[in-house]
Protein backbone atom coordinates (compact mmCIF):
# COMPACT_ATOMS: atom_id res chain seq x y z
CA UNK A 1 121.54 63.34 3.79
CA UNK A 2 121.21 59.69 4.40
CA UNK A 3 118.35 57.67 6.29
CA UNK A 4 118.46 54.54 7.18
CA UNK A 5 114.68 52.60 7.74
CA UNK A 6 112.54 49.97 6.69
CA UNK A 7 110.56 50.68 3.44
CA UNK A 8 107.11 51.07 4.35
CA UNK A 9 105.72 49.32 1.59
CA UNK A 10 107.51 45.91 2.61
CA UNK A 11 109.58 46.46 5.93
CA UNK A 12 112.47 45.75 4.16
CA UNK A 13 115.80 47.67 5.63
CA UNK A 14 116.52 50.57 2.95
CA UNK A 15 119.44 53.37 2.87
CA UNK A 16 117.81 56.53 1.48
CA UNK A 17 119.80 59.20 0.17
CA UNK A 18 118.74 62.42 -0.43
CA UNK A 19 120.66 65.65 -2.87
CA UNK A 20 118.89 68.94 -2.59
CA UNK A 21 115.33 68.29 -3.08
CA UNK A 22 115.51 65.17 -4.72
CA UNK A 23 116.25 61.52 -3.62
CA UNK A 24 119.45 60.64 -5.30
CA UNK A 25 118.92 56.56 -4.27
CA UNK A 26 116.65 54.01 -2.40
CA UNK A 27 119.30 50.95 -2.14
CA UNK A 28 118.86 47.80 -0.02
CA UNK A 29 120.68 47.90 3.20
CA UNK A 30 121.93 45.56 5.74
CA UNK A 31 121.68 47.47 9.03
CA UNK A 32 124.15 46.24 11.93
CA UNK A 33 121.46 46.41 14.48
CA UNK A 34 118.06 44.90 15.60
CA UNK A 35 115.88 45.23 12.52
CA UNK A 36 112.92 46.32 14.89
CA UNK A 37 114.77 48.76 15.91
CA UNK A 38 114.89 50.56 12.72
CA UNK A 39 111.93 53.60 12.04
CA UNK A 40 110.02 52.96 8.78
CA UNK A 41 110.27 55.12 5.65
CA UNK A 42 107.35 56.76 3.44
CA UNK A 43 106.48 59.37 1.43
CA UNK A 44 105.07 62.16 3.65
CA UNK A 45 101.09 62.42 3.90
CA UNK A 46 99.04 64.67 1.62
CA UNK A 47 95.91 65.31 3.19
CA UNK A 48 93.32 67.42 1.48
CA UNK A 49 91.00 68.80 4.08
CA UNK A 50 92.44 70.25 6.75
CA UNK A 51 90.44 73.05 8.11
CA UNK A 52 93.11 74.58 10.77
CA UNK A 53 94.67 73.70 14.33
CA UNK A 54 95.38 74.94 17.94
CA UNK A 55 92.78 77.81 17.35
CA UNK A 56 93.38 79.04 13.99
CA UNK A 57 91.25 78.37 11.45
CA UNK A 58 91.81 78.78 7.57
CA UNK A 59 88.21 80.56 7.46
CA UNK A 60 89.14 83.30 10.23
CA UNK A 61 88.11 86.81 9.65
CA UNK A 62 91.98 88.51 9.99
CA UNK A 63 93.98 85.56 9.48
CA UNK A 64 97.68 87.27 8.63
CA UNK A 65 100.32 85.53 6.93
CA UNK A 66 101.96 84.37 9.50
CA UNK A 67 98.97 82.37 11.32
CA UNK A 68 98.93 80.36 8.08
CA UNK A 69 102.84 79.81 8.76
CA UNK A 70 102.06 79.10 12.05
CA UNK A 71 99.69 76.43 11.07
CA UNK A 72 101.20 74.73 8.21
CA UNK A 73 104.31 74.43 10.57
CA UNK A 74 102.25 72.79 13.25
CA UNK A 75 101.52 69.57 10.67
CA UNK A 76 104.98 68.47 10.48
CA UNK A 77 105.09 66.21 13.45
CA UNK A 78 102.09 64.28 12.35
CA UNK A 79 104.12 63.52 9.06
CA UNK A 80 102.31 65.90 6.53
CA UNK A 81 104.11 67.46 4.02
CA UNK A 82 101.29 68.48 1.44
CA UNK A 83 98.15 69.80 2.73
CA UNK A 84 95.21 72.02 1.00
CA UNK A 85 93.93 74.61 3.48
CA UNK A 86 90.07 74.39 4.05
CA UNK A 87 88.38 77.20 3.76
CA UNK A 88 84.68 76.31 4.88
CA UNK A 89 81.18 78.70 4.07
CA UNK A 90 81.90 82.10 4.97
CA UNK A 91 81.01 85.46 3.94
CA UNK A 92 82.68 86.69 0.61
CA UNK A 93 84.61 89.29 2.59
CA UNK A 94 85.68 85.97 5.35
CA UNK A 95 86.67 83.76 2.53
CA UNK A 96 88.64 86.77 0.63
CA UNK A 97 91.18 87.72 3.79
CA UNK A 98 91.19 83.94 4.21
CA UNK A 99 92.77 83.41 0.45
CA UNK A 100 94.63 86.74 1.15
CA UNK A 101 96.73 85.84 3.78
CA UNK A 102 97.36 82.30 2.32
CA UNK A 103 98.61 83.77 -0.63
CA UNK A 104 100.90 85.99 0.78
CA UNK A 105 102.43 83.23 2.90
CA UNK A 106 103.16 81.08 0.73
CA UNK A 107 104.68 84.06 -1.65
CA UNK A 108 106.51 84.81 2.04
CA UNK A 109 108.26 81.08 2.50
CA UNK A 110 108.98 78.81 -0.07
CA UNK A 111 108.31 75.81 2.40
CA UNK A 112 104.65 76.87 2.52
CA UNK A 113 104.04 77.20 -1.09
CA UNK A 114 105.72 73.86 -1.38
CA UNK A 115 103.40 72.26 1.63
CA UNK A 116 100.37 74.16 0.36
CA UNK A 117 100.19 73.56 -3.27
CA UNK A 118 96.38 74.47 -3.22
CA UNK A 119 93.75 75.10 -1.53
CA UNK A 120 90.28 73.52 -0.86
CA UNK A 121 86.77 75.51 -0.34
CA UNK A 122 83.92 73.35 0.86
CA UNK A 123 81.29 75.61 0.46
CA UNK A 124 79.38 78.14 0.25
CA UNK A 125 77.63 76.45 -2.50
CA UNK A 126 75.89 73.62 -0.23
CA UNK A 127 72.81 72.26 1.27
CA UNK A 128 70.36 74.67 3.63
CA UNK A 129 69.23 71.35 4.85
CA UNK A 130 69.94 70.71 8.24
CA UNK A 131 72.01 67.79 8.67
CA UNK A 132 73.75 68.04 5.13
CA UNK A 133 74.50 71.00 5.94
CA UNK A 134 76.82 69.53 9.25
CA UNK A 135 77.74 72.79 10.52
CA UNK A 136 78.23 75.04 7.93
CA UNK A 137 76.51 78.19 8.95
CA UNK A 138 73.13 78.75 6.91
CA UNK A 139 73.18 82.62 6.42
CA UNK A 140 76.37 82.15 4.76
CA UNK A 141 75.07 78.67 1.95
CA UNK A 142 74.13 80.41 -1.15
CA UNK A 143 73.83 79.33 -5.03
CA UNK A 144 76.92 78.29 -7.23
CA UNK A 145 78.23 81.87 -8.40
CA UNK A 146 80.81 81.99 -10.86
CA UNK A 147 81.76 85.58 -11.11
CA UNK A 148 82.16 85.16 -7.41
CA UNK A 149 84.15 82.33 -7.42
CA UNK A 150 86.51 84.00 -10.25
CA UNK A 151 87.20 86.81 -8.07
CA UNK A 152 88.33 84.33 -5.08
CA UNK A 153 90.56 82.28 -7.23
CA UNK A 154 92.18 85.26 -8.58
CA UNK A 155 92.30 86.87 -4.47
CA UNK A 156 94.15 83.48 -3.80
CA UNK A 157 96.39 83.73 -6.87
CA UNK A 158 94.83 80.67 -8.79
CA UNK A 159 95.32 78.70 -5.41
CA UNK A 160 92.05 76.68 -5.67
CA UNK A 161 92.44 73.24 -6.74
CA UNK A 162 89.54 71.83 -5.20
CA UNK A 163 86.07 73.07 -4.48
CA UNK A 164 82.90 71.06 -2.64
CA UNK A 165 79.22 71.57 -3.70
CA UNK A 166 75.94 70.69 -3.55
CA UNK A 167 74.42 69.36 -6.96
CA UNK A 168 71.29 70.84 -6.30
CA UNK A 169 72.77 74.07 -5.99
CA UNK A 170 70.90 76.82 -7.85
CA UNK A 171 73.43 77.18 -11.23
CA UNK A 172 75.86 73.79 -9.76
CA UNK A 173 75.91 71.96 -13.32
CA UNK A 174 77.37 74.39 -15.41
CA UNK A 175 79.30 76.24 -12.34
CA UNK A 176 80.94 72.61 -12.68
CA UNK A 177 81.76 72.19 -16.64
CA UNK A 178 83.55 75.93 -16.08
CA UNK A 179 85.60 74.86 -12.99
CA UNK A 180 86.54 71.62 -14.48
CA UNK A 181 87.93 73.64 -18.26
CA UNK A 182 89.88 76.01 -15.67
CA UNK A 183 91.28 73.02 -13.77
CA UNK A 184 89.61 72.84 -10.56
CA UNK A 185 88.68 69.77 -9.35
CA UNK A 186 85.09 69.09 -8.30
CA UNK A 187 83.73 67.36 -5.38
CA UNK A 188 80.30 66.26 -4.00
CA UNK A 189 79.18 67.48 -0.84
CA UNK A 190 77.16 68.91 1.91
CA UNK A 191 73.92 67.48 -0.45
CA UNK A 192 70.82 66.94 -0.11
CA UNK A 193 71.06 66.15 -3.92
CA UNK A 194 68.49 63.46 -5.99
CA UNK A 195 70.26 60.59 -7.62
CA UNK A 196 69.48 62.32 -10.91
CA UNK A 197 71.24 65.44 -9.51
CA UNK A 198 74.38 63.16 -8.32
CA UNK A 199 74.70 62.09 -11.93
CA UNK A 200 74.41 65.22 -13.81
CA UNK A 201 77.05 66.40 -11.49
CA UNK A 202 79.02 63.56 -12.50
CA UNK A 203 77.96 63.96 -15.75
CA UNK A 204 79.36 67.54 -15.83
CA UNK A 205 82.86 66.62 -14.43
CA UNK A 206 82.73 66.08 -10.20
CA UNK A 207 85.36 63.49 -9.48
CA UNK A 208 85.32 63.33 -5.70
CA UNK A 209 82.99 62.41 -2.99
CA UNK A 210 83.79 64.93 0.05
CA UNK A 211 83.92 62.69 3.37
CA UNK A 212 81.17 60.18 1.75
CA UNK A 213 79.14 59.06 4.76
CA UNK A 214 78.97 62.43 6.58
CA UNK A 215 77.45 65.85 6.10
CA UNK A 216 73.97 63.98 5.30
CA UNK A 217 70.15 63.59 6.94
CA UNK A 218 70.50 61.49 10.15
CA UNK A 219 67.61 59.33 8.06
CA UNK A 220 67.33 58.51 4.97
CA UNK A 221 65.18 56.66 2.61
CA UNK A 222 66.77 53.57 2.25
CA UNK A 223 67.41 53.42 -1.57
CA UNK A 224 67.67 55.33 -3.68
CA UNK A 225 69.51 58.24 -2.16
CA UNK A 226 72.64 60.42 -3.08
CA UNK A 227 75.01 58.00 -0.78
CA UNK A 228 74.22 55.05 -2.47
CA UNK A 229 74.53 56.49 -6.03
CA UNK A 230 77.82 58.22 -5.05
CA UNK A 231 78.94 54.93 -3.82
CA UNK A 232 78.20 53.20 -6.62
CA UNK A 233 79.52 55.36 -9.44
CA UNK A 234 82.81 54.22 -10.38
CA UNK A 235 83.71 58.12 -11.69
CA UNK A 236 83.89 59.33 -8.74
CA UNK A 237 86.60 58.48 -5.52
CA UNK A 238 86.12 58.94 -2.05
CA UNK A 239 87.48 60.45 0.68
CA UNK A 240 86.48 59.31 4.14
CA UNK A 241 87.24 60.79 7.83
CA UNK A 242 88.86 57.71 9.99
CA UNK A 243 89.01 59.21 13.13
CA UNK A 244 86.75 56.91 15.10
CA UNK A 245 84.17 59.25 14.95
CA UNK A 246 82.96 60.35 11.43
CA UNK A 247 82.25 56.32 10.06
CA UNK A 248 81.85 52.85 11.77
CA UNK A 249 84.41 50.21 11.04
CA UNK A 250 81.29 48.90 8.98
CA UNK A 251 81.57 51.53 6.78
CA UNK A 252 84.75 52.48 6.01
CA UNK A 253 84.70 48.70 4.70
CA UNK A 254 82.15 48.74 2.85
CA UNK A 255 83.27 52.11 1.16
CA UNK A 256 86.88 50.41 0.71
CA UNK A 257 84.73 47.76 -0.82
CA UNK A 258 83.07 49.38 -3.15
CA UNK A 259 85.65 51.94 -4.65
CA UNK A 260 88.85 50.00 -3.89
CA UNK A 261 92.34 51.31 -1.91
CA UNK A 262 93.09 53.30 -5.21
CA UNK A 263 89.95 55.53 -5.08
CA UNK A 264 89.68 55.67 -1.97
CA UNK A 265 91.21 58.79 -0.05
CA UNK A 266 91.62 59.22 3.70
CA UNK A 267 91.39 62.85 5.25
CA UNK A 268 91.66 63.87 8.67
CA UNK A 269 89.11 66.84 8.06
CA UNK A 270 90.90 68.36 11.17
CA UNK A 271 88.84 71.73 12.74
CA UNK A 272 90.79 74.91 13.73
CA UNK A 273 90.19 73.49 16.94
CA UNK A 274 92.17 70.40 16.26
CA UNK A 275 94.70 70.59 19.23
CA UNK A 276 92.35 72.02 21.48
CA UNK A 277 91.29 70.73 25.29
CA UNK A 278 88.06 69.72 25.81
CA UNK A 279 85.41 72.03 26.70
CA UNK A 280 82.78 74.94 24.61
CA UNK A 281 84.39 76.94 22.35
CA UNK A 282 82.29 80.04 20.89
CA UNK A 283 82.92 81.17 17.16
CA UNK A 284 81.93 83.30 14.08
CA UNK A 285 79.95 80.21 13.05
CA UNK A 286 78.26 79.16 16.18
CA UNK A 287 79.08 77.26 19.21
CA UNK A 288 81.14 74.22 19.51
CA UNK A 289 81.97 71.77 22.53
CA UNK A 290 84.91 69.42 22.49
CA UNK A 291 84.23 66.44 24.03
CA UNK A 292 86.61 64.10 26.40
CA UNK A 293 87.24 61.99 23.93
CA UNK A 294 88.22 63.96 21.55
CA UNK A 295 84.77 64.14 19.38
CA UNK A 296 84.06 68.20 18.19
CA UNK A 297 80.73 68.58 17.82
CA UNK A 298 78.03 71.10 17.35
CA UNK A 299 77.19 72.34 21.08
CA UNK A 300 73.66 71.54 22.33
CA UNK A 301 73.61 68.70 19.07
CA UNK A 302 75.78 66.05 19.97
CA UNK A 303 74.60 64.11 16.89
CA UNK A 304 75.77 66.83 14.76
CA UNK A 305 79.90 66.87 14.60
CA UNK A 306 81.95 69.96 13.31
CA UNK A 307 84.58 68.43 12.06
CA UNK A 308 87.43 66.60 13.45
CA UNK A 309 89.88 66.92 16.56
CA UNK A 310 92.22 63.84 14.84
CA UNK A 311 95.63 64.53 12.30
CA UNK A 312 95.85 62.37 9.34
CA UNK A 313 98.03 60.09 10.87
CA UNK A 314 95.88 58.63 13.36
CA UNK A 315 93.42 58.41 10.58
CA UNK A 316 95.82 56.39 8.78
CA UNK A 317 96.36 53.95 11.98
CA UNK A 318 92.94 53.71 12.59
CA UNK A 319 91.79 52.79 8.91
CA UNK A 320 94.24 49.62 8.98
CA UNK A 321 92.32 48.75 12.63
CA UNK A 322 89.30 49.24 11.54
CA UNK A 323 89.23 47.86 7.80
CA UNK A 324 92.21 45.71 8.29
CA UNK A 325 93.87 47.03 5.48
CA UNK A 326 97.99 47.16 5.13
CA UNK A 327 100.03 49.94 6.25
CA UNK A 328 100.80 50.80 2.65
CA UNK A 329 97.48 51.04 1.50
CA UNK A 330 96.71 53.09 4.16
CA UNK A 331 99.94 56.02 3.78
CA UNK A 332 98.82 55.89 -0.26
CA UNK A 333 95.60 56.65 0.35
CA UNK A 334 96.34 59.73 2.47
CA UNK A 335 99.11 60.85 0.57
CA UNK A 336 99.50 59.16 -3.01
CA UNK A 337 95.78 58.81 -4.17
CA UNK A 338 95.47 62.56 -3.32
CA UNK A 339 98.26 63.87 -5.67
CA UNK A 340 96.67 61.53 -8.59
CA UNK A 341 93.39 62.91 -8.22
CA UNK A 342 94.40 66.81 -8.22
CA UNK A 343 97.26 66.43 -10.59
CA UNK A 344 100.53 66.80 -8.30
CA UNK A 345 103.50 65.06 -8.63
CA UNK A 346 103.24 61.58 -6.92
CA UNK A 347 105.89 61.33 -4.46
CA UNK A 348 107.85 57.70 -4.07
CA UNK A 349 110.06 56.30 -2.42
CA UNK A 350 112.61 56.07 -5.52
CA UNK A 351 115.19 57.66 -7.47
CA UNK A 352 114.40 60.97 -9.09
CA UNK A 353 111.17 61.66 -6.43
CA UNK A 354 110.65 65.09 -4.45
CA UNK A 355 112.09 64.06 -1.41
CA UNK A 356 108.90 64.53 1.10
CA UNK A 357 110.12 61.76 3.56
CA UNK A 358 108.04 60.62 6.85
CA UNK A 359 110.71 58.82 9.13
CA UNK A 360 108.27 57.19 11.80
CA UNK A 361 108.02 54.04 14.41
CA UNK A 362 104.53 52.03 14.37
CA UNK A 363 103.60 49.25 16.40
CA UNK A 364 100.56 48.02 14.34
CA UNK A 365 97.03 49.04 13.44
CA UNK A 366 95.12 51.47 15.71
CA UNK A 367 98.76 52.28 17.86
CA UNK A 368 99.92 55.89 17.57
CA UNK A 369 102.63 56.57 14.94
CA UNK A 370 105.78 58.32 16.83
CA UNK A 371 107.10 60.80 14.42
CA UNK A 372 111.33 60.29 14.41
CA UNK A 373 111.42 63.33 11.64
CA UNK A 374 109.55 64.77 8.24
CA UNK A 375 111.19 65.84 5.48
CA UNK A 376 110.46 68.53 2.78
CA UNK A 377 111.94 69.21 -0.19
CA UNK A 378 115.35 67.83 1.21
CA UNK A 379 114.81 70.02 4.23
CA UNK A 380 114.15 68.59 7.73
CA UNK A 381 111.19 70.02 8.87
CA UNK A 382 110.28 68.38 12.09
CA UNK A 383 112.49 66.20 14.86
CA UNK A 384 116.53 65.68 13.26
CA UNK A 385 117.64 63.38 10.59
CA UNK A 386 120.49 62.58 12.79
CA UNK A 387 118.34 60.16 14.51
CA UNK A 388 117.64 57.40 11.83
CA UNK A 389 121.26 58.57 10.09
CA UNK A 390 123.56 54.99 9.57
């Protein structure tokens, strides 16, 4: 397979060519039409919260196999090719089936195992705090548990790679120094924690910031508290929701800022009801309204949002609107910044690379990307490679 496009990293015209899973050759290429014309290029996005879509969420008591196929599948046209499945706070029995049927997909197809390399479970170990606690639902937040957490990573078949907690947790510190020897990645979250806390976590082995700016108090003192101090420990990288929604433009600069396009990670933090039209949606963990605009938020508590109704790609366009950053440092930090922090290969656009292609048109910060085709493995996924063939 051959694609012709302009590299995303430069907008130069490339000729990509791809040999069973692996690119064979990026080579410079001197298109005989308009170079405008031409789609762009990139590795596909690897977005590391994504809680479900059109319905289906990754937490549902009796998800089957093949609503996680149906899912996974779904993420194609926005360009993802890696994703972790979010499991949120749940009952034991919830989060078990959840794992279950995850498992068995990806045992099922080899496309899923490939596009879900992990999973992530934000929670139960959180905040009871209201407003930290975003909406997580309370009966279900409980202390860090190891034994319990053993017995879900070996349910998902050593599929966590990433797990979000409150520092102040009852037990948090040393549940951390045990994840982080059995090679799960830590991340802040969901706290209420004291800057002390925040650094002991740290301390232990956290290396991640869950969506820094969200799941916290609506007021806060204004220094010091656990934003600031995540902020401003270099240890620890960030990953932000740009949907419009979660963060001001403010913000998201000042977080860019402070930790820097390399540790700095954009998630869409996308809702099972990602997909959805607008109206009140009842659930297992409370009520939700979708609102015209897109915003999912806790119904009855419009301050209080419940995730996101947004894909990773028009997270991506909107971080380059709204922090003016480049549209390479914004694909990197929703795809290649996530495989450095959990430890997966680091797809490029270069010889030798998994070939996990996004083939896309874009016509400038904040505009919709228009998905030509993705790629996996070699394998066209979503739309035809025909289309941006020489």
């Amino acid at each position: 397979m051959e694609l012709l496009g302009r590299h995303y990293q430069n907008g130069e015209p490339v000729r990509v060519t791809v040999r069973g899973e692996r690119i064979q050759s990026v080579e410079p290429a001197w298109p005989d039409r308009d170079l405008a014309e031409l789609p762009y290029i990139a590795p596909g996005l690897f977005d590391l919260q994504i809680n479900g879509i059109n319905g289906t969420w990754f937490s549902k008591v009796g998800l089957t196999a093949d609503d996680v196929l149906t899912a996974l599948e779904a993420h194609f046209k926005f360009g993802i090719t890696r994703m972790l499945p979010t499991l949120v706070t749940n009952s034991f029995e919830a989060l078990a089936s959840g794992f279950a049927a995850i498992r068995e997909a990806c045992e099922q197809e080899r496309w899923a195992d490939l596009m879900a390399p992990g999973c992530h479970l934000e929670g139960p170990f959180i905040s009871t705090e209201d407003g930290p606690r975003g909406a997580h639902p309370l009966k279900h937040v409980r202390g860090a548990d190891w034994d319990e957490f053993q017995r879900l990573q070996e349910i998902s078949g050593n599929r966590i790679r990433l797990l979000t907690l409150a520092p102040e947790s009852s037990g948090a510190v040393e549940f951390i120094r045990k994840a982080v020897a059995s090679g799960v990645v830590i991340a802040i979250g969901h706290t209420a924690a004291t800057p002390e806390q925040v650094t002991a976590a740290v301390d232990a082995g956290a290396r991640l910031s869950t969506h820094l700016g969200n799941g916290a108090h609506g007021m806060l003192r204004r220094h010091p508290n656990y934003l600031w101090e995540q902020l401003g420990d270099p240890r620890l990288t960030a990953s932000i929701i740009t949907d419009g929604h979660h963060l001001p433009p403010s913000v998201i600069r000042s977080i860019l800022g402070a930790k820097t396009v390399r540790r700095t990670i954009i998630t869409c933090d996308a809702a099972g009801y990602a997909g959805c039209a607008p109206g009140l949606y009842k659930s297992e963990w409370g009520d939700v309204e979708i609102l015209d605009d897109g915003k999912i938020v806790v119904a009855g508590q419009r301050q209080f949002l419940a995730g996101s109704g947004s894909e990773t790609d028009a997270c991506v366009t909107h971080a380059m609107a709204a922090a003016g950053v480049s549209l390479a440092d914004s694909i990197d930090m929703a795809g290649r910044n996530v495989s450095a922090l959990l430890g997966y290969e680091e797809v490029r656009l270069r010889r030798g690379s998994r070939a996990d292609l996004w083939v896309f048109h874009h016509d400038g910060p904040g505009k919709p990307f228009r998905t030509v085709s993705t790629v996996l493995a070699g394998e066209v996924r979503y739309g035809a490679a025909e289309a941006c063939v020489s």
